[in-house]
N, C-alpha and C. Protein backbone atom coordinates (compact mmCIF):
# COMPACT_ATOMS: atom_id res chain seq x y z
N UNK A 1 158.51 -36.88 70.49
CA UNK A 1 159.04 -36.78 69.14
C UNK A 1 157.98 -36.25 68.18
N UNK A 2 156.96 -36.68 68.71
CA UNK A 2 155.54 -36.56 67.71
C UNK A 2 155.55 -34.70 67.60
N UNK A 3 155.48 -34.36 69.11
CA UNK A 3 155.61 -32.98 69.16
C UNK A 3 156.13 -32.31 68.81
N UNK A 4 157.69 -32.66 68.84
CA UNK A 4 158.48 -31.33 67.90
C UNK A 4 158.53 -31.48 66.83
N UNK A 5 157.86 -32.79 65.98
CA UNK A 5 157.84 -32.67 64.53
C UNK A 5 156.63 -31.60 64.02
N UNK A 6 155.71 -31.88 65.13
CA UNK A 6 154.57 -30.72 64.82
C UNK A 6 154.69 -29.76 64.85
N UNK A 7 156.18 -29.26 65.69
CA UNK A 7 155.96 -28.04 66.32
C UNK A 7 156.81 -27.28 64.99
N UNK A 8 157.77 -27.99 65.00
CA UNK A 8 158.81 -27.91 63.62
C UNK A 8 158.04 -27.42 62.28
N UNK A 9 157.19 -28.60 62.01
CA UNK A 9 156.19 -28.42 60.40
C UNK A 9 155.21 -26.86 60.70
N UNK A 10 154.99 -26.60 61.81
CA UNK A 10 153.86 -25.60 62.09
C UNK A 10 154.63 -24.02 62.25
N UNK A 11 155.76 -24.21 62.73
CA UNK A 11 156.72 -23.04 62.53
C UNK A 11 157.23 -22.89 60.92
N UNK A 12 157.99 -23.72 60.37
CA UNK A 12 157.95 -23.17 58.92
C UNK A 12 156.62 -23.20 58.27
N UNK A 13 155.73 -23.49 58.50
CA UNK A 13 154.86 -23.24 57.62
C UNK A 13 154.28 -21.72 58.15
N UNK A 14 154.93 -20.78 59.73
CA UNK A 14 154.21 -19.69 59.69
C UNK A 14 155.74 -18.79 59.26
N UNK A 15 157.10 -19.08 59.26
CA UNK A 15 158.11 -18.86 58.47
C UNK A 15 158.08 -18.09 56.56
N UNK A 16 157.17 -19.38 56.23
CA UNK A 16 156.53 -19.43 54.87
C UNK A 16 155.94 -18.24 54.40
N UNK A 17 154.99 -17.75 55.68
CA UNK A 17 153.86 -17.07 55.59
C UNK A 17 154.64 -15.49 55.03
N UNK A 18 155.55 -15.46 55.74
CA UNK A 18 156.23 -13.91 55.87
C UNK A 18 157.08 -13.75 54.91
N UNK A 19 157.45 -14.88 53.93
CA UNK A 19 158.41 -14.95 52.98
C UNK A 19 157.53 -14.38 51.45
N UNK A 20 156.50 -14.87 51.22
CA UNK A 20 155.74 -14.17 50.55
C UNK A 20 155.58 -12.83 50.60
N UNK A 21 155.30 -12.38 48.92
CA UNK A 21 155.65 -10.84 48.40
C UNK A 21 154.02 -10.40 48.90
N UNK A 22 154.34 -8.78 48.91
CA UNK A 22 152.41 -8.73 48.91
C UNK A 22 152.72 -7.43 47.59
N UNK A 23 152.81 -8.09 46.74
CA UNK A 23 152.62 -7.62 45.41
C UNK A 23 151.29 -7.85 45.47
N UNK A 24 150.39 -6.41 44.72
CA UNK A 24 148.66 -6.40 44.14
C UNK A 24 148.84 -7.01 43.00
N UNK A 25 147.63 -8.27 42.90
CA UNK A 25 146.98 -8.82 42.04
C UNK A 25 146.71 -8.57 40.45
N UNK A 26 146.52 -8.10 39.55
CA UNK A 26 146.37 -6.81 38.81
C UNK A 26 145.50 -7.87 38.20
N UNK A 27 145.19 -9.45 38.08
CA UNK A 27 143.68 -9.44 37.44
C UNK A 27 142.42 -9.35 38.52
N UNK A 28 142.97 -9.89 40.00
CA UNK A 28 141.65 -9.34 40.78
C UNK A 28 141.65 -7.96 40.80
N UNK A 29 142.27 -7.04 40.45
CA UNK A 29 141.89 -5.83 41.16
C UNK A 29 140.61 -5.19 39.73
N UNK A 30 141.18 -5.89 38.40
CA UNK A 30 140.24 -5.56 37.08
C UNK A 30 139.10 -6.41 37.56
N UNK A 31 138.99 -8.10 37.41
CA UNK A 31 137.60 -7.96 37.89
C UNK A 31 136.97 -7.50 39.21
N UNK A 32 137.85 -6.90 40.15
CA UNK A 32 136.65 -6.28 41.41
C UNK A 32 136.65 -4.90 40.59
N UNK A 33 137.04 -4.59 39.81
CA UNK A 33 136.80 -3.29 39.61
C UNK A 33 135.59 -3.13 38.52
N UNK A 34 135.25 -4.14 38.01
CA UNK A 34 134.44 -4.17 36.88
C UNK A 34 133.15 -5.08 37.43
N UNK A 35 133.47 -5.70 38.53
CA UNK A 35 132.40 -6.12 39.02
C UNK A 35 132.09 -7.86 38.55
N UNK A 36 133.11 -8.50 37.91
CA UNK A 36 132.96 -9.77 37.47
C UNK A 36 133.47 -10.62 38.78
N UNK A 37 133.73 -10.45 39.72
CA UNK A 37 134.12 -11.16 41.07
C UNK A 37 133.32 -11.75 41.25
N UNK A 38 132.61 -10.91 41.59
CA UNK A 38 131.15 -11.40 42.34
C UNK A 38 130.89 -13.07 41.67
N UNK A 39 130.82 -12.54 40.42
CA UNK A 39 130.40 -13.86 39.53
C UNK A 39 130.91 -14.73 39.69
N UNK A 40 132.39 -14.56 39.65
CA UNK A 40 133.68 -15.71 40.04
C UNK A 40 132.97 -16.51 41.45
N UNK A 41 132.70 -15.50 42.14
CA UNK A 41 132.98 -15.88 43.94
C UNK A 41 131.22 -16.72 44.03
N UNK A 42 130.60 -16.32 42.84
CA UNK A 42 129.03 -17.09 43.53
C UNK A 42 129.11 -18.27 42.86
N UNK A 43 129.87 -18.26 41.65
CA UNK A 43 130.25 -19.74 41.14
C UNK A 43 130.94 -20.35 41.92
N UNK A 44 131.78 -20.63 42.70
CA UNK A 44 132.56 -21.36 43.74
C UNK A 44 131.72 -21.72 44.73
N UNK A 45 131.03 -20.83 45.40
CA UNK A 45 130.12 -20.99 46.46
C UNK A 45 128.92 -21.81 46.01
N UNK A 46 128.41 -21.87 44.73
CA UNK A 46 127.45 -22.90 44.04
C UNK A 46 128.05 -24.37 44.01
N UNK A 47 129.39 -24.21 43.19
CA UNK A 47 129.93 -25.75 43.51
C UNK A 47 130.09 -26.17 44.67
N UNK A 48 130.91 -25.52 45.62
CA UNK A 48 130.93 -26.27 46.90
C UNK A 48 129.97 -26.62 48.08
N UNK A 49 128.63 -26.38 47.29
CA UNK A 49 127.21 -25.86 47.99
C UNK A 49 126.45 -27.07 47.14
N UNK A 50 126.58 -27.66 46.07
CA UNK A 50 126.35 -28.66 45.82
C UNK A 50 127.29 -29.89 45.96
N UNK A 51 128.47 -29.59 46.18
CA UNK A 51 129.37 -31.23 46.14
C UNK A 51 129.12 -31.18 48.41
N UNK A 52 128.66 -30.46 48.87
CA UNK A 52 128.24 -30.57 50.49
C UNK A 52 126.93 -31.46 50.41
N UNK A 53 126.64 -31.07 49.04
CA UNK A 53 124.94 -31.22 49.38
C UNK A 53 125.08 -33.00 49.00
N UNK A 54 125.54 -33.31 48.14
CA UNK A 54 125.75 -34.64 47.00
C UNK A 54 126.88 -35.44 48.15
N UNK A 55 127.57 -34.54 49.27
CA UNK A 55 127.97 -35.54 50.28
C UNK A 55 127.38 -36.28 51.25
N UNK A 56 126.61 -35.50 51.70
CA UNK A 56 125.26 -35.61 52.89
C UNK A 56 124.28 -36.93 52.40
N UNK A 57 124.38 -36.71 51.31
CA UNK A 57 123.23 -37.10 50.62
C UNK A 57 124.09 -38.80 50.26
N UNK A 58 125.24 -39.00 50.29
CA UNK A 58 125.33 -40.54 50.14
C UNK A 58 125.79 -40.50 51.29
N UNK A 59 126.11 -39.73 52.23
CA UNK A 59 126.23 -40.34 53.86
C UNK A 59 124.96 -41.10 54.46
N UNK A 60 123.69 -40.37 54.10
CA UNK A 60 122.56 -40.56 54.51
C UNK A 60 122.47 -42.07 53.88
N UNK A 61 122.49 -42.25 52.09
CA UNK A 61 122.18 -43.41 52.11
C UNK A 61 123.05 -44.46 52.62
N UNK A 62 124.18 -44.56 52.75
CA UNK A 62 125.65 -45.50 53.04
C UNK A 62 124.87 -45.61 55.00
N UNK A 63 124.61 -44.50 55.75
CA UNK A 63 123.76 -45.07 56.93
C UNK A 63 122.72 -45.86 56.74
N UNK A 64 122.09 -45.65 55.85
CA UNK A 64 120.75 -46.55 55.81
C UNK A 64 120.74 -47.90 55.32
N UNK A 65 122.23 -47.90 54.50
CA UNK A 65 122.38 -49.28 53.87
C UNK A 65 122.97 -50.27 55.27
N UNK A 66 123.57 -49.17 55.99
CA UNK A 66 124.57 -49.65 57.40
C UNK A 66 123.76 -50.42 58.05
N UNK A 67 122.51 -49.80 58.27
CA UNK A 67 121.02 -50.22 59.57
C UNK A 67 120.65 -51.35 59.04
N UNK A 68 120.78 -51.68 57.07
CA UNK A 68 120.17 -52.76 56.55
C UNK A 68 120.88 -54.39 57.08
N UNK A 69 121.99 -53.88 57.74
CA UNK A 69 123.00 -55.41 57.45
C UNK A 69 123.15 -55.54 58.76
C-alpha cells in the first residue's frame, strides 16, 4: 500500500512537471542581461553558506554537551 501511494504521489508530481507553461521570465532575462544576477545568485549562496555554517556549528556543540551527560 505504502508503494503505490508513492508511486501515485511521484507520478503526479512528474504529471505536474509537463503541465507548466515555459513562458520567458522577462525580469530574469533584464537582470541577466544587465548583469544584477550574479548579485542576486551570490547573495543566496552567502546565506545558505552561513545558516550550513551556524548548523554545524550547534551540532558540534549539542555533541559535546551529549559526551558531557
Amino acid at each position: 500500500m505504502k508503494k503505490i501511494f508513492l508511486l501515485t504521489l511521484l507520478l503526479l508530481g512528474y504529471v505536474t512537471v509537463f503541465a507548466q507553461q515555459t513562458q520567458q521570465v522577462e525580469m530574469a532575462d533584464t537582470m541577466r542581461s544587465s548583469g544584477k544576477i550574479y548579485v542576486v545568485i551570490a547573495t543566496i549562496v552567502i546565506i545558505f553558506a552561513g545558516l550550513a555554517v551556524y548548523l554545524f556549528s550547534i551540532d558540534k556543540r549539542l555533541k559535546k554537551i551529549e559526551k558531557e551527560k
